[in-house]
Protein backbone atom coordinates (compact mmCIF):
# COMPACT_ATOMS: atom_id res chain seq x y z
CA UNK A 1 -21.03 -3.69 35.10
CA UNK A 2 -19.07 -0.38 35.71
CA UNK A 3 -19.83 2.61 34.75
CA UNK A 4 -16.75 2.83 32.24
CA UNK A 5 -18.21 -0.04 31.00
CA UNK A 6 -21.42 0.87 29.93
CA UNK A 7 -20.69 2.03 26.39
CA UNK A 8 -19.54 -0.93 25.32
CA UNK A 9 -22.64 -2.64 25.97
CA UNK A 10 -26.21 -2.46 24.67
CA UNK A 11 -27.63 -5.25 26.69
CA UNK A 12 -27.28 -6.67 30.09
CA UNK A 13 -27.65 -10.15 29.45
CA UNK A 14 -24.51 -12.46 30.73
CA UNK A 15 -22.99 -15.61 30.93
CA UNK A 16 -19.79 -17.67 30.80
CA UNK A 17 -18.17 -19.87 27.91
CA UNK A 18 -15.19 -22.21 29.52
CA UNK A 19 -15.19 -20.05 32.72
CA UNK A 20 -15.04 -16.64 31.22
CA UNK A 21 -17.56 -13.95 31.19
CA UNK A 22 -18.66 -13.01 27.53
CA UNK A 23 -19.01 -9.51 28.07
CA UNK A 24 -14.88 -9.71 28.93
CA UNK A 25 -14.81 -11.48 25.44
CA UNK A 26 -16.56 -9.40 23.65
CA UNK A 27 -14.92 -6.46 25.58
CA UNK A 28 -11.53 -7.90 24.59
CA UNK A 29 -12.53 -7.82 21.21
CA UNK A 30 -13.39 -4.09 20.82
CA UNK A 31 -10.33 -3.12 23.00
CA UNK A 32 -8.32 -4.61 20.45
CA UNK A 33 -10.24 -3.27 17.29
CA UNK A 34 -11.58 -6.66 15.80
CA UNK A 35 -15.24 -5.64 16.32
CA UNK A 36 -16.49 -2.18 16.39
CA UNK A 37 -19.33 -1.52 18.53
CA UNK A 38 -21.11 0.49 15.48
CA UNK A 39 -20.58 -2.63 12.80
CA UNK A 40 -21.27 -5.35 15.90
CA UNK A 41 -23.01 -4.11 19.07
CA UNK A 42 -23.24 -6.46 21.76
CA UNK A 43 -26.72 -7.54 21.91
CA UNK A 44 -26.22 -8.57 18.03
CA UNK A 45 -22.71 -10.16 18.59
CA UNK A 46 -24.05 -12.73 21.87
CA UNK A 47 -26.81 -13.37 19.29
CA UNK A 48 -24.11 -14.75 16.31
CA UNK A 49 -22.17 -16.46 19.30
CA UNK A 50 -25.05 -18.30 21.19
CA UNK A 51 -26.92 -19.51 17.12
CA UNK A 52 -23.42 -19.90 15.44
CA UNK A 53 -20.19 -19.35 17.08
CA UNK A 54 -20.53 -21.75 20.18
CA UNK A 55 -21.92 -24.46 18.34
CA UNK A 56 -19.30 -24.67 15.78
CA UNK A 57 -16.56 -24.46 18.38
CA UNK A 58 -18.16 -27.44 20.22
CA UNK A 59 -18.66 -28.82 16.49
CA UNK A 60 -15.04 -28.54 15.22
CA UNK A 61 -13.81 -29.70 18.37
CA UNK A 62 -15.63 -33.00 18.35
CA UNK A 63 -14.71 -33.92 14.95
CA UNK A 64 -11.06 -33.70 15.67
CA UNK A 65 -10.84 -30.32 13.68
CA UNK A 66 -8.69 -28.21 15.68
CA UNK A 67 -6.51 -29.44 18.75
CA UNK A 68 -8.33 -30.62 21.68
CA UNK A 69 -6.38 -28.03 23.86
CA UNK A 70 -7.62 -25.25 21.73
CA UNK A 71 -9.32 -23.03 24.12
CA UNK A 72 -13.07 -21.25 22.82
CA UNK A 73 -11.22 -17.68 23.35
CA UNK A 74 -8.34 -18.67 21.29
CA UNK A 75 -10.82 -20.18 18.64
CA UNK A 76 -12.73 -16.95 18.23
CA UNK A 77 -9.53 -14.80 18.41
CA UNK A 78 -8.33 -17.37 15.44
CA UNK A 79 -12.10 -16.20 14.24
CA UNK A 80 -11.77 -12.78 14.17
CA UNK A 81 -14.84 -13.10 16.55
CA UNK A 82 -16.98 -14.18 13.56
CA UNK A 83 -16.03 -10.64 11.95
CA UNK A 84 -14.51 -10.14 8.50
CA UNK A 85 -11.31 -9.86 8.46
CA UNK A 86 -9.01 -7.32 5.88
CA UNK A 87 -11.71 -5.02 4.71
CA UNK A 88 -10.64 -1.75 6.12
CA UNK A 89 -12.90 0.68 6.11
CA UNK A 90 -10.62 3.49 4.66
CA UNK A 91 -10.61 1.41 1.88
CA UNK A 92 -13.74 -0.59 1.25
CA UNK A 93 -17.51 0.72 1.90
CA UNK A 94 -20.02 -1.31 3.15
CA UNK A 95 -23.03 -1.43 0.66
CA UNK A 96 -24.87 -3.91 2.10
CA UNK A 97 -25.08 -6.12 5.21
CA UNK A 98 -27.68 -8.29 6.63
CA UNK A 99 -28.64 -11.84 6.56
CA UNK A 100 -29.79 -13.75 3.45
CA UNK A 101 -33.60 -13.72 3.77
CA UNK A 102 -36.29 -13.28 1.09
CA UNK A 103 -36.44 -9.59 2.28
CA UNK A 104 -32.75 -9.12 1.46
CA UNK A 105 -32.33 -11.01 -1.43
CA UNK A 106 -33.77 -8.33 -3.78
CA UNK A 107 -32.14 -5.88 -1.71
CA UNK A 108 -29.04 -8.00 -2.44
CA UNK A 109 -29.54 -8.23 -6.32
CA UNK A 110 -29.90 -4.84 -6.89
CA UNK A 111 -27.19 -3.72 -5.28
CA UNK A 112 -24.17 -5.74 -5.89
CA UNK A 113 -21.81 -4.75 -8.61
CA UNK A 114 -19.24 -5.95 -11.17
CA UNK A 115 -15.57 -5.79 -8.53
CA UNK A 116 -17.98 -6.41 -5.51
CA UNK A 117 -16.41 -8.06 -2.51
CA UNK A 118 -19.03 -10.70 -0.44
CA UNK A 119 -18.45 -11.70 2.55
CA UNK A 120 -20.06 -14.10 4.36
CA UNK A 121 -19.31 -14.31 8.14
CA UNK A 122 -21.66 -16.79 9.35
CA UNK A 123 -21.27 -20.05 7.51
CA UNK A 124 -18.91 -23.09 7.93
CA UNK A 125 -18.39 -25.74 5.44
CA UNK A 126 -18.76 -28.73 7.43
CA UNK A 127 -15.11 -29.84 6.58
CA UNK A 128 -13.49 -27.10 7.80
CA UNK A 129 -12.68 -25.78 11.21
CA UNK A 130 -12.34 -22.25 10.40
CA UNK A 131 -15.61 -19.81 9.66
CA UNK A 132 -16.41 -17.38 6.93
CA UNK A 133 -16.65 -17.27 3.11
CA UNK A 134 -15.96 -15.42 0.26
CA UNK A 135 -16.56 -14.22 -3.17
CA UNK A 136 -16.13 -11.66 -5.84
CA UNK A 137 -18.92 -10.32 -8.36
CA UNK A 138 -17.13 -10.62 -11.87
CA UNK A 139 -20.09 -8.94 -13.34
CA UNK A 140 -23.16 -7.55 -12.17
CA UNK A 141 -24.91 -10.63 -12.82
CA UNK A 142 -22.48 -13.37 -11.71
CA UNK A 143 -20.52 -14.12 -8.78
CA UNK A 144 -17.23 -16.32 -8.02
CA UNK A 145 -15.69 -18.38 -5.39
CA UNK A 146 -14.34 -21.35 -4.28
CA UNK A 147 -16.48 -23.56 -1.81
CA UNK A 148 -13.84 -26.14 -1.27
CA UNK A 149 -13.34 -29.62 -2.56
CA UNK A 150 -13.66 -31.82 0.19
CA UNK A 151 -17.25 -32.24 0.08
CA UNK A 152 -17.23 -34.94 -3.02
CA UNK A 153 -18.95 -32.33 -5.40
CA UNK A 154 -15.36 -30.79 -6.36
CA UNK A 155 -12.13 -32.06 -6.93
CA UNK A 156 -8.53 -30.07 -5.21
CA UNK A 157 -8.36 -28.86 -8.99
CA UNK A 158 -11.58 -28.20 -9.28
CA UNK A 159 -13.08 -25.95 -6.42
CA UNK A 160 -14.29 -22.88 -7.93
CA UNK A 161 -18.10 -22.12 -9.57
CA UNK A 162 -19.56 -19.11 -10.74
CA UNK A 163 -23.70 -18.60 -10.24
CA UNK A 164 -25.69 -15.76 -11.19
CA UNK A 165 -25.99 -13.61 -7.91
CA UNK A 166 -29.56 -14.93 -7.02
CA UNK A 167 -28.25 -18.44 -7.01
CA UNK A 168 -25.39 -17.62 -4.78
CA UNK A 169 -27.57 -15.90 -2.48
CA UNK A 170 -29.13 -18.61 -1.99
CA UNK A 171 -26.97 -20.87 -1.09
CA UNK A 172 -26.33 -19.19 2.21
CA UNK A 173 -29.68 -19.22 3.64
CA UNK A 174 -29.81 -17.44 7.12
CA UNK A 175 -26.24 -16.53 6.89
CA UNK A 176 -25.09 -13.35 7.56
CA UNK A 177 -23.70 -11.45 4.38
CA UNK A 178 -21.51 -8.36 3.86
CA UNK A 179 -20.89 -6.33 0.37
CA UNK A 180 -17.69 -4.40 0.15
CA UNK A 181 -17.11 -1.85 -2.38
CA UNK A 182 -13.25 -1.18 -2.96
CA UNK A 183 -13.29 2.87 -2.30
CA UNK A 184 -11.86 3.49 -5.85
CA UNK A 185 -13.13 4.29 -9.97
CA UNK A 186 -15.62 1.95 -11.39
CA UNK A 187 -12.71 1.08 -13.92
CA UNK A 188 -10.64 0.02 -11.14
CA UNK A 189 -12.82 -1.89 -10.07
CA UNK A 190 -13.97 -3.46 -13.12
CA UNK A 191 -10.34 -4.73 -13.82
CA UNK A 192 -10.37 -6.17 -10.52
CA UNK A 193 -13.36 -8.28 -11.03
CA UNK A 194 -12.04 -8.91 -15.13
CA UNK A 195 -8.54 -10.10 -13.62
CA UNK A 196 -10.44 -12.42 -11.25
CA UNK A 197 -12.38 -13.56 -13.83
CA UNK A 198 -9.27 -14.62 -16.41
CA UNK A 199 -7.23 -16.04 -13.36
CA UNK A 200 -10.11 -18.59 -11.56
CA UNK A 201 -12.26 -18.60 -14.45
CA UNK A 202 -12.31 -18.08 -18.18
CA UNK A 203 -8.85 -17.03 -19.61
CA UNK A 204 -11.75 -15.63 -22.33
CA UNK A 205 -14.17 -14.11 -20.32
CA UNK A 206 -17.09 -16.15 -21.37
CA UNK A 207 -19.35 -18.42 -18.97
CA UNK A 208 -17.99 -21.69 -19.30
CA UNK A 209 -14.75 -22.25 -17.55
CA UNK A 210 -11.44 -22.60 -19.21
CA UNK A 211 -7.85 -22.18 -18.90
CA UNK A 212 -7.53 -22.75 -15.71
């Protein structure tokens, strides 16, 4: 490792995925600003690729998910590395990051807010060949998303839940899990999370879902 190197890297621990060195992946990926060294430093990232991001690869790529010929660097650059994608900074704060463990989940609770962004970066549903999840707090209680349908549990029509934000926490045990707070007024915010609310919801507001 050069000297010119050494600020990109926290660790010296090596070694190759499909003939490539993952410190040049990992380099790659800060040189072109899909990780930051301050939000993923290396000794964290290798730690998400050797428990989550290899596997799935090899995963998705047995079950005839992706193209045989789909390389693990293209994969991960399809990925965004395992990082979140379209939360920029100048406009969204990070209030909270960390994985779900009993520890955090209090931490969790008492932090997220009505027009909350979550993010969760390392999960798969088994169906799918991509990584990451999403959601939006439409209160401060309860959250929404859309887990996907081909499981059995929902139908196409039919994908979307709501839980109260303990229940959702849960749900991604051991995953790693992001809260972005759009850098705006509370009331934008809360018309955000009311909008998302009427549109993959309630067209009234209330906790059983209609008008969809």
């Amino acid at each position: 490792m050069s000297a010119s190197e050494t600020n990109y890297f926290d660790s010296n621990e090596s070694y190759t995925r499909d003939g490539i060195e993952i410190t040049a992946i990992y380099k790659k990926a800060i040189d072109d600003k899909v990780l930051s060294i301050e939000s993923y430093a290396y000794s964290a990232w290798i730690q998400l690729e050797k428990t989550f991001l290899w596997p799935n690869y090899m995963q998705v790529k047995e079950e005839g998910l992706i193209e045989q010929t789909t390389t693990y660097e293209k994969w991960l650059q399809d990925n965004n590395y395992g990082a979140v994608a379209g939360f920029d900074t100048d406009k969204f704060e990070v209030v909270r990051q960390g994985r779900t463990t009993a520890y955090n989940k209090a931490k969790f609770v008492n932090t997220i807010q009505k027009g909350d962004f979550v993010v969760v970066s390392g999960v798969r549903e088994p169906w799918a060949p991509f990584i990451g999840h999403a959601a939006i707090a439409t209160t401060d209680n309860w959250i929404l998303d859309m887990p996907g349908y081909k499981d059995g549990v929902y139908t196409q029509k039919d994908n979307n839940r709501q839980l109260q934000k303990g229940a959702w926490f849960d749900k991604y045990k051991s995953a790693w899990t992001t809260v972005y707070r759009l850098k705006t007024s509370k009331q934008v915010r809360n018309n955000i999370a009311d909008w998302a609310d009427w549109r993959y919801w309630s067209s009234s507001h209330g906790l059983k879902k209609i008008g969809m």
